[in-house]
Protein backbone atom coordinates (compact mmCIF):
# COMPACT_ATOMS: atom_id res chain seq x y z
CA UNK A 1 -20.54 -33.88 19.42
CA UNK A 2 -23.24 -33.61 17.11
CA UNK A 3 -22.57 -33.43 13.48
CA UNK A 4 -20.97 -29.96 12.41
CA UNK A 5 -20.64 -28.98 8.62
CA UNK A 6 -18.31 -25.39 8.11
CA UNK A 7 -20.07 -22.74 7.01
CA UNK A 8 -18.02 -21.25 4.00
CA UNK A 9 -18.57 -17.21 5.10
CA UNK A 10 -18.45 -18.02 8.94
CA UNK A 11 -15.81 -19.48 11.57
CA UNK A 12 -16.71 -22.08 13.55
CA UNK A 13 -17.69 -21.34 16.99
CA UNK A 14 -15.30 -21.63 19.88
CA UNK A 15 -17.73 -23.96 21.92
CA UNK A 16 -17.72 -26.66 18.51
CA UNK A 17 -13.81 -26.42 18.18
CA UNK A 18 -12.92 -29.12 20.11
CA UNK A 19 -8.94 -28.49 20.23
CA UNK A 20 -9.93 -25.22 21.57
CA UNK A 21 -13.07 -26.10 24.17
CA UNK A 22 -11.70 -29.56 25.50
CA UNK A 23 -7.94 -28.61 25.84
CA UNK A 24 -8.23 -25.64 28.06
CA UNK A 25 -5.28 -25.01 30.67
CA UNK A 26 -6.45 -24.30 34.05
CA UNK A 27 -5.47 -20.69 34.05
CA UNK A 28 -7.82 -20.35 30.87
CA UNK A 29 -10.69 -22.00 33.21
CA UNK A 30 -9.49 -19.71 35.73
CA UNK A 31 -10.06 -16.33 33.44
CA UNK A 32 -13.54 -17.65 32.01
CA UNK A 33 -14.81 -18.57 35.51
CA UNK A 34 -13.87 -14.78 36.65
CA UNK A 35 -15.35 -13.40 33.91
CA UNK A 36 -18.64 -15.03 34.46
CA UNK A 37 -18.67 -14.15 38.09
CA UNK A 38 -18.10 -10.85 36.77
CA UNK A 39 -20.98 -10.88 33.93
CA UNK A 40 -23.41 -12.00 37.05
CA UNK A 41 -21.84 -8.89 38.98
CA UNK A 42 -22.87 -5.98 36.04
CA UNK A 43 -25.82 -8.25 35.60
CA UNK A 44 -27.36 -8.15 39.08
CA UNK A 45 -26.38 -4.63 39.34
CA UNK A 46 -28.01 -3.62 36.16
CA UNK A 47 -31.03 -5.74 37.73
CA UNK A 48 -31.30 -3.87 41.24
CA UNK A 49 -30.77 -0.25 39.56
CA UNK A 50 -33.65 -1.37 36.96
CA UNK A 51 -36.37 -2.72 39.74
CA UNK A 52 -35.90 -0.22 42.10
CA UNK A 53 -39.25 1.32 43.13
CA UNK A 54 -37.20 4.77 44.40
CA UNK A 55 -35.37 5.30 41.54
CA UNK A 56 -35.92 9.03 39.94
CA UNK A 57 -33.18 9.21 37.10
CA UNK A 58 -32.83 7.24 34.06
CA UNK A 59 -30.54 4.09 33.92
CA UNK A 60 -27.82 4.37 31.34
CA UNK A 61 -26.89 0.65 29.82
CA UNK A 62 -23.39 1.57 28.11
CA UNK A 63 -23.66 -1.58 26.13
CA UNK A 64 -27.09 -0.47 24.87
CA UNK A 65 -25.75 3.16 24.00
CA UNK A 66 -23.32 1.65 21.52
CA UNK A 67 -25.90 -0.32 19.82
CA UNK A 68 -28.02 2.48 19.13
CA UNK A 69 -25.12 4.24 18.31
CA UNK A 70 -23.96 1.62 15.99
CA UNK A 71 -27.35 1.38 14.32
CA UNK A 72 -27.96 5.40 14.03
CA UNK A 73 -24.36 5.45 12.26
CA UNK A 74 -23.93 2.41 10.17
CA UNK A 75 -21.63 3.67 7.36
CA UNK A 76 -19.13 4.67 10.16
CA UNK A 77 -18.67 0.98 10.89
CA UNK A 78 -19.20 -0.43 7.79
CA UNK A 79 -17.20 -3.18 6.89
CA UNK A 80 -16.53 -4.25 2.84
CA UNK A 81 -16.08 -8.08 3.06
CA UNK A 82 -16.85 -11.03 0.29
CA UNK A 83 -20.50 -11.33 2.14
CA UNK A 84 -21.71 -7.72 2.18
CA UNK A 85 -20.15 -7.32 -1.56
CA UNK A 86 -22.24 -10.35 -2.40
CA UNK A 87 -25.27 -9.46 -0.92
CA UNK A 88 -25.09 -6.10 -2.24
CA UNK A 89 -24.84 -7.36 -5.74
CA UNK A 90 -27.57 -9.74 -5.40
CA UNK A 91 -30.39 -7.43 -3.86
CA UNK A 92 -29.20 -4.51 -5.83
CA UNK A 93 -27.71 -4.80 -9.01
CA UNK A 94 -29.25 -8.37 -10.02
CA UNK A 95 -32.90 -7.37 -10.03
CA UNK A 96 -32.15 -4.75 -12.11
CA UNK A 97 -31.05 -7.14 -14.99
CA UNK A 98 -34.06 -9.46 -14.09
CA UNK A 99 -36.33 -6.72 -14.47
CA UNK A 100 -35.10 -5.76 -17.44
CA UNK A 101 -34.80 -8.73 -19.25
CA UNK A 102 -38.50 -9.78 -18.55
CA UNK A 103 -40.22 -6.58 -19.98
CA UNK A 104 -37.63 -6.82 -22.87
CA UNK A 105 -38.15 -10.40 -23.80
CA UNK A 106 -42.08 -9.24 -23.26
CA UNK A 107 -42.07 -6.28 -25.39
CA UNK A 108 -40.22 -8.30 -28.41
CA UNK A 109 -42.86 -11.43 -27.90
CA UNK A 110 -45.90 -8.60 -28.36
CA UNK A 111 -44.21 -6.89 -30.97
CA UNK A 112 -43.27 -9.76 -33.06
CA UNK A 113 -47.32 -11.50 -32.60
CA UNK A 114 -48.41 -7.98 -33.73
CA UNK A 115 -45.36 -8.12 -36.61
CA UNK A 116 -47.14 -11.37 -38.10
CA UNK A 117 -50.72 -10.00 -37.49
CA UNK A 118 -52.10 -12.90 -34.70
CA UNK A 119 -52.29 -9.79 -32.39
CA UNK A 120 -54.16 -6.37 -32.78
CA UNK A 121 -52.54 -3.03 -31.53
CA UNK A 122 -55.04 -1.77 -29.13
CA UNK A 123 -54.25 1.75 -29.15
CA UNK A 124 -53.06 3.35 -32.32
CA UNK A 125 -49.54 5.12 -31.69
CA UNK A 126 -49.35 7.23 -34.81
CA UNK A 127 -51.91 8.85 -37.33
C-alpha cells in the first residue's frame, strides 16, 4: 500500500481502508460483483440507445437530470459544514479586511509624507 496521510476535512476512501477492502466476507464480494454486472447492464444499454442510427426521440440519462438539477438549484441542497463555512469566510469576508487595510495603511503613509512636507498635494482639495 502506498503511503497514505488523512486528510483532516475528508474520510479516507474505502479502497485505502484496509480493514474494510481486505476483510470482505464473501456475501459482500457477492453484492459488489452483482452490482458491477449490473453497472455494465445500464451501461451498455445507455450505450446501444445512444449509437443507434434509427433513433428519433431524445435519450433521457436520469443520473444526468439530477445533476443539472442539482446544479440549477444549489441552495436547495446546500449543506453548512466546517469546509463550506471556511471557505466562505476566506473568499468572502477576508478580502474585505485585506482590502481595506492596504488602502488604509496607504492613505495614512501619503498623508503623513504630505503632513511633514517630503510630498506635494497634487490637486488642491479646498480654496
Amino acid at each position: 500500500m502506498a503511503n497514505y496521510r488523512e486528510a483532516p476535512l475528508a474520510s479516507r476512501p474505502k479502497t485505502l481502508d484496509t480493514a474494510e477492502y481486505f476483510n470482505l466476507s464473501l456475501e459482500q464480494r457477492r453484492r459488489d460483483d452483482e452490482k458491477a454486472v449490473l453497472r455494465a447492464q445500464l451501461k451498455r444499454q445507455y450505450q446501444m440507445q445512444l449509437n443507434d442510427p434509427h433513433r428519433k426521440e431524445l435519450i433521457e440519462d436520469p443520473a444526468l437530470t439530477r445533476w443539472v438539477y442539482a446544479r440549477a438549484n444549489p441552495y436547495n441542497h446546500f449543506r453548512a459544514t466546517k469546509k463550506t463555512s471556511l471557505l466562505g469566510g476566506l473568499f468572502g469576508v477576508v478580502p474585505l479586511f485585506v482590502l481595506y487595510y492596504v488602502l488604509k495603511t496607504d492613505r495614512d503613509k501619503k498623508e503623513a509624507r504630505i503632513q511633514a512636507g517630503t510630498e506635494n498635494r497634487k490637486f488642491q482639495l479646498s480654496y
